[in-house]
Protein backbone atom coordinates (compact mmCIF):
# COMPACT_ATOMS: atom_id res chain seq x y z
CA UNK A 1 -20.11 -2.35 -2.14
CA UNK A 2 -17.51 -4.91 -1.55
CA UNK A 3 -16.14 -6.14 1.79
CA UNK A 4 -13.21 -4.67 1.91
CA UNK A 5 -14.62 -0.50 0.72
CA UNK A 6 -17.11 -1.36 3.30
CA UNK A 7 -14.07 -2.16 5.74
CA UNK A 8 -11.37 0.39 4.92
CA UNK A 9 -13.27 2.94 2.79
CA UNK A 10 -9.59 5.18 2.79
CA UNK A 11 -6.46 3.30 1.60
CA UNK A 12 -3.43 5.29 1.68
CA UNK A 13 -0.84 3.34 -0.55
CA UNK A 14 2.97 3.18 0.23
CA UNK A 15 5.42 4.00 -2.04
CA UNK A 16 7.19 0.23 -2.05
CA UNK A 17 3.10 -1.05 -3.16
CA UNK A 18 2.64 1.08 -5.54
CA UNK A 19 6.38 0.81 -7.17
CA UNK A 20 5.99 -3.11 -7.70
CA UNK A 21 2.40 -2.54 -8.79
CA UNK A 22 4.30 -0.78 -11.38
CA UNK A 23 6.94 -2.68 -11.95
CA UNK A 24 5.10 -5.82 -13.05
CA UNK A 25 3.12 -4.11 -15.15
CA UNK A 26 0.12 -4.58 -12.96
CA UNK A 27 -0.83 -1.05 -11.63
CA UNK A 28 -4.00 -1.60 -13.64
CA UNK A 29 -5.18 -4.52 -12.03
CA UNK A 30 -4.31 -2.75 -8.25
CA UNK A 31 -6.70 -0.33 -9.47
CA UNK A 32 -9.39 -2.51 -10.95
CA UNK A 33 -9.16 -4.52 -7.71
CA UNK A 34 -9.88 -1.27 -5.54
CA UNK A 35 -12.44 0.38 -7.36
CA UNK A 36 -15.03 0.40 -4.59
CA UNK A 37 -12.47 2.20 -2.05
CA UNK A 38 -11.18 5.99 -1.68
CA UNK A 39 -7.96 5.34 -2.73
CA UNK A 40 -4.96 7.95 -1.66
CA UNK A 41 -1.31 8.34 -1.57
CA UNK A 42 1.00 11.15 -0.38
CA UNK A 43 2.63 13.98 -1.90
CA UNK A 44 5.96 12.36 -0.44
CA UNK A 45 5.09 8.87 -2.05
CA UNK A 46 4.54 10.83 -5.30
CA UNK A 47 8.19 12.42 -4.87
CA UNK A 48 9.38 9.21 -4.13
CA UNK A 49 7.93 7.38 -7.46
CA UNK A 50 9.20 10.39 -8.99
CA UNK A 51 12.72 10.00 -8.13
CA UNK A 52 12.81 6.29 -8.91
CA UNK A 53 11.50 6.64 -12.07
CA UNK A 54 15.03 8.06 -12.91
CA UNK A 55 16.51 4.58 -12.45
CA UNK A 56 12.94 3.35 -13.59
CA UNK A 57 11.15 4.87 -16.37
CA UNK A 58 8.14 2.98 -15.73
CA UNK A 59 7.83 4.58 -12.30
CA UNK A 60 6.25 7.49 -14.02
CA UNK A 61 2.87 5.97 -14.56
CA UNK A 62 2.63 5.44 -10.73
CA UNK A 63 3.46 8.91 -10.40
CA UNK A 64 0.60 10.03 -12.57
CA UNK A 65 -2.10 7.91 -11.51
CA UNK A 66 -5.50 9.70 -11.25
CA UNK A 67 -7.18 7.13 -9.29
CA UNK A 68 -5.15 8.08 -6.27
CA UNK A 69 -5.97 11.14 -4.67
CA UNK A 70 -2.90 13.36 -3.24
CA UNK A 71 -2.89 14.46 0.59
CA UNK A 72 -0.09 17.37 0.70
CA UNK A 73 0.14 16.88 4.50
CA UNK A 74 0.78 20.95 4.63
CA UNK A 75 -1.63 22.13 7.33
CA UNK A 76 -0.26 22.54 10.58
CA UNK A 77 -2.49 19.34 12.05
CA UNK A 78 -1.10 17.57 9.52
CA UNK A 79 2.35 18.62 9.71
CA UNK A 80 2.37 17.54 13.15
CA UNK A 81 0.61 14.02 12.96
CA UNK A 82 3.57 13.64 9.78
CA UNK A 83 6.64 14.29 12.36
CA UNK A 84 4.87 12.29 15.09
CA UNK A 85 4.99 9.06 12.64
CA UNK A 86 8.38 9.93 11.22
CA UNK A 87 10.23 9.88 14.84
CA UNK A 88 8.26 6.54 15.49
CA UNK A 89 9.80 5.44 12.70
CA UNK A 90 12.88 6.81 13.28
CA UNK A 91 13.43 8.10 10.24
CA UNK A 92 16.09 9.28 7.84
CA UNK A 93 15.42 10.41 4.75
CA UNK A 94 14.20 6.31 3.69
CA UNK A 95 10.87 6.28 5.89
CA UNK A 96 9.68 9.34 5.02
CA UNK A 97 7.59 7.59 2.47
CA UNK A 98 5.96 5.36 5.05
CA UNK A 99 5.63 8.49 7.95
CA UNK A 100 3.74 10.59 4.99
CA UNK A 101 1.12 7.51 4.55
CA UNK A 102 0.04 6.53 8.10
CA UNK A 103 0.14 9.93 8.74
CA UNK A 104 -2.32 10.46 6.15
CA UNK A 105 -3.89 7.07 7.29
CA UNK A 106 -4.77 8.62 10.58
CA UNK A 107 -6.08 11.72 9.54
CA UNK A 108 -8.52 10.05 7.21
CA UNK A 109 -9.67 7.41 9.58
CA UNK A 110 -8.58 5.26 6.77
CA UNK A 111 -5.73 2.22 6.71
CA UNK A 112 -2.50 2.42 5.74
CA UNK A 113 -0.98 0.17 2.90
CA UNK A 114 2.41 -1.37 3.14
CA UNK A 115 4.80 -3.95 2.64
CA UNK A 116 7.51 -2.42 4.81
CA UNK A 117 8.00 -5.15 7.58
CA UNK A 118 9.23 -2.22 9.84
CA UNK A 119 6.90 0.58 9.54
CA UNK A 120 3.90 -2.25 10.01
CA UNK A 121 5.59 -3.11 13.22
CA UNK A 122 5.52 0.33 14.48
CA UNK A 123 2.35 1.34 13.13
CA UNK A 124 0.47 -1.72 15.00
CA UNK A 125 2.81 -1.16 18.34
CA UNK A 126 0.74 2.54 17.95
CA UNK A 127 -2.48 0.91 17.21
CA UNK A 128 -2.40 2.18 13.24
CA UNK A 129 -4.51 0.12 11.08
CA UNK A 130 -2.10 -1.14 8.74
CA UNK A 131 -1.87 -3.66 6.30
CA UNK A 132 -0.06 -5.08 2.60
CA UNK A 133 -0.22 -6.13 -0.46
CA UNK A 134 -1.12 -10.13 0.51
CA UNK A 135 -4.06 -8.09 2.57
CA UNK A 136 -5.25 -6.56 -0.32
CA UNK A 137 -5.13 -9.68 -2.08
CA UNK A 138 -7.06 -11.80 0.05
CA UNK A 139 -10.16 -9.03 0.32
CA UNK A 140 -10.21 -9.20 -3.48
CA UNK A 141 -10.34 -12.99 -3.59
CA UNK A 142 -13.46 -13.24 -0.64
CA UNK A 143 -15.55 -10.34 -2.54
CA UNK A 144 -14.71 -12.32 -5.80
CA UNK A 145 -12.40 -10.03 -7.85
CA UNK A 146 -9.54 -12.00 -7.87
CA UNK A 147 -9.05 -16.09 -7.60
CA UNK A 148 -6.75 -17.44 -5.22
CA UNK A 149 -4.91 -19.18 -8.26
CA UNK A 150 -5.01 -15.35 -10.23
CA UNK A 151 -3.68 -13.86 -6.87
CA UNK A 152 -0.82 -15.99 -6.80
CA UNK A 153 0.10 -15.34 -10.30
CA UNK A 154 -0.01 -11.75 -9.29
CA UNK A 155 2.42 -12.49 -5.96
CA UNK A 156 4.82 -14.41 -8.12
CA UNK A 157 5.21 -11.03 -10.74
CA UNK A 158 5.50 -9.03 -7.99
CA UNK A 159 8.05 -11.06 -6.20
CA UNK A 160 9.91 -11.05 -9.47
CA UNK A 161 10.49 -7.21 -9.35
CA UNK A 162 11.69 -7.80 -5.77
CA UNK A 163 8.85 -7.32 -3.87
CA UNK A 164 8.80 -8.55 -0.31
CA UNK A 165 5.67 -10.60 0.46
CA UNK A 166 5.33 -13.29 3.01
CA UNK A 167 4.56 -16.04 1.16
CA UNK A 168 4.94 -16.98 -2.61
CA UNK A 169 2.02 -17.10 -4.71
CA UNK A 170 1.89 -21.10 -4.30
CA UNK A 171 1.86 -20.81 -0.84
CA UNK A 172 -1.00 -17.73 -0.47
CA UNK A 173 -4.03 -19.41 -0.38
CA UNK A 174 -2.68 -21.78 2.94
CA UNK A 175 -0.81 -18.25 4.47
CA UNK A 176 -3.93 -15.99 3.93
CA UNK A 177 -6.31 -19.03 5.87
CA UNK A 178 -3.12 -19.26 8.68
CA UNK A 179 -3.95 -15.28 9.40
CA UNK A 180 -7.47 -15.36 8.88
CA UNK A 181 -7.28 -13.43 5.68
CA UNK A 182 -9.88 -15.44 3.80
């Protein structure tokens, strides 16, 4: 098993992740790159995809993916941890998306996956193990599924669909050593 499944055996993935995944035509390759880890997303996220793919048809093949398991978050425990995260959060009807996943995060034991600047910061001000896409990245290129020059290829389609990373795809191999991510 790779570094990262050993690591973070749960990944719950955010609605903004999986939507550029998508978007670039690289869902595949998110999934090919997380094989070795119990991936998950929420019955919110799914909702959300769902409603985007109106705008963007695409969107539908995140909705359906069957490597991503479904927490419903209906049980009262889990009802409870949900609302906790969304008044963190603060949120409206926009962070539900991001409550629903470190919610889920937390009740797996598991870490949460997104690129939303804000919901990181909260998350780690509540001691949440969250992280993103560049992340993700990095663990692929030290267990040897990716390349650092293949990652930033993969950065540079995501920024393209308006994805907020970090850093660019030229500058991800110097950003992932700055934060110890490689």
């Amino acid at each position: 098993m790779n570094q990262l499944a050993q690591a973070t055996s749960v990944l719950v993935l955010d609605t903004m992740v999986l939507s550029h995944f998508t978007l670039a035509d690289r869902l595949d390759v998110l999934h090919d790159l997380l094989l070795d880890a119990d991936c998950w997303t929420t019955q919110v996220v799914r909702e959300e995809l769902r409603a985007g793919s109106e705008d963007h048809r695409e969107l539908a093949v995140a909705c359906e993916a069957d490597w991503l398991a479904t927490a419903q978050l209906d049980t009262l425990d889990e009802v409870r941890c949900f609302t906790k995260w969304a008044a963190r959060l603060g949120s409206g009807e926009r962070d539900l998306g991001e409550a629903s996943v470190l919610a889920a995060a937390e009740l797996r034991g598991g870490v949460a996956i997104t690129d939303d600047r804000n919901a990181t910061q909260v998350a780690r001000a509540h001691d949440a193990r969250v992280h993103g896409t560049i992340w993700l990245l990095a663990g692929a290129c030290r267990d040897g599924k990716q390349t650092l020059a293949a990652a930033g290829n993969l950065i540079e389609a995501l920024r393209a669909t308006g994805a907020r990373l970090p850093c660019s795809g030229a500058e991800f191999p110097d950003f992932a050593r700055k934060h110890n991510l490689l």
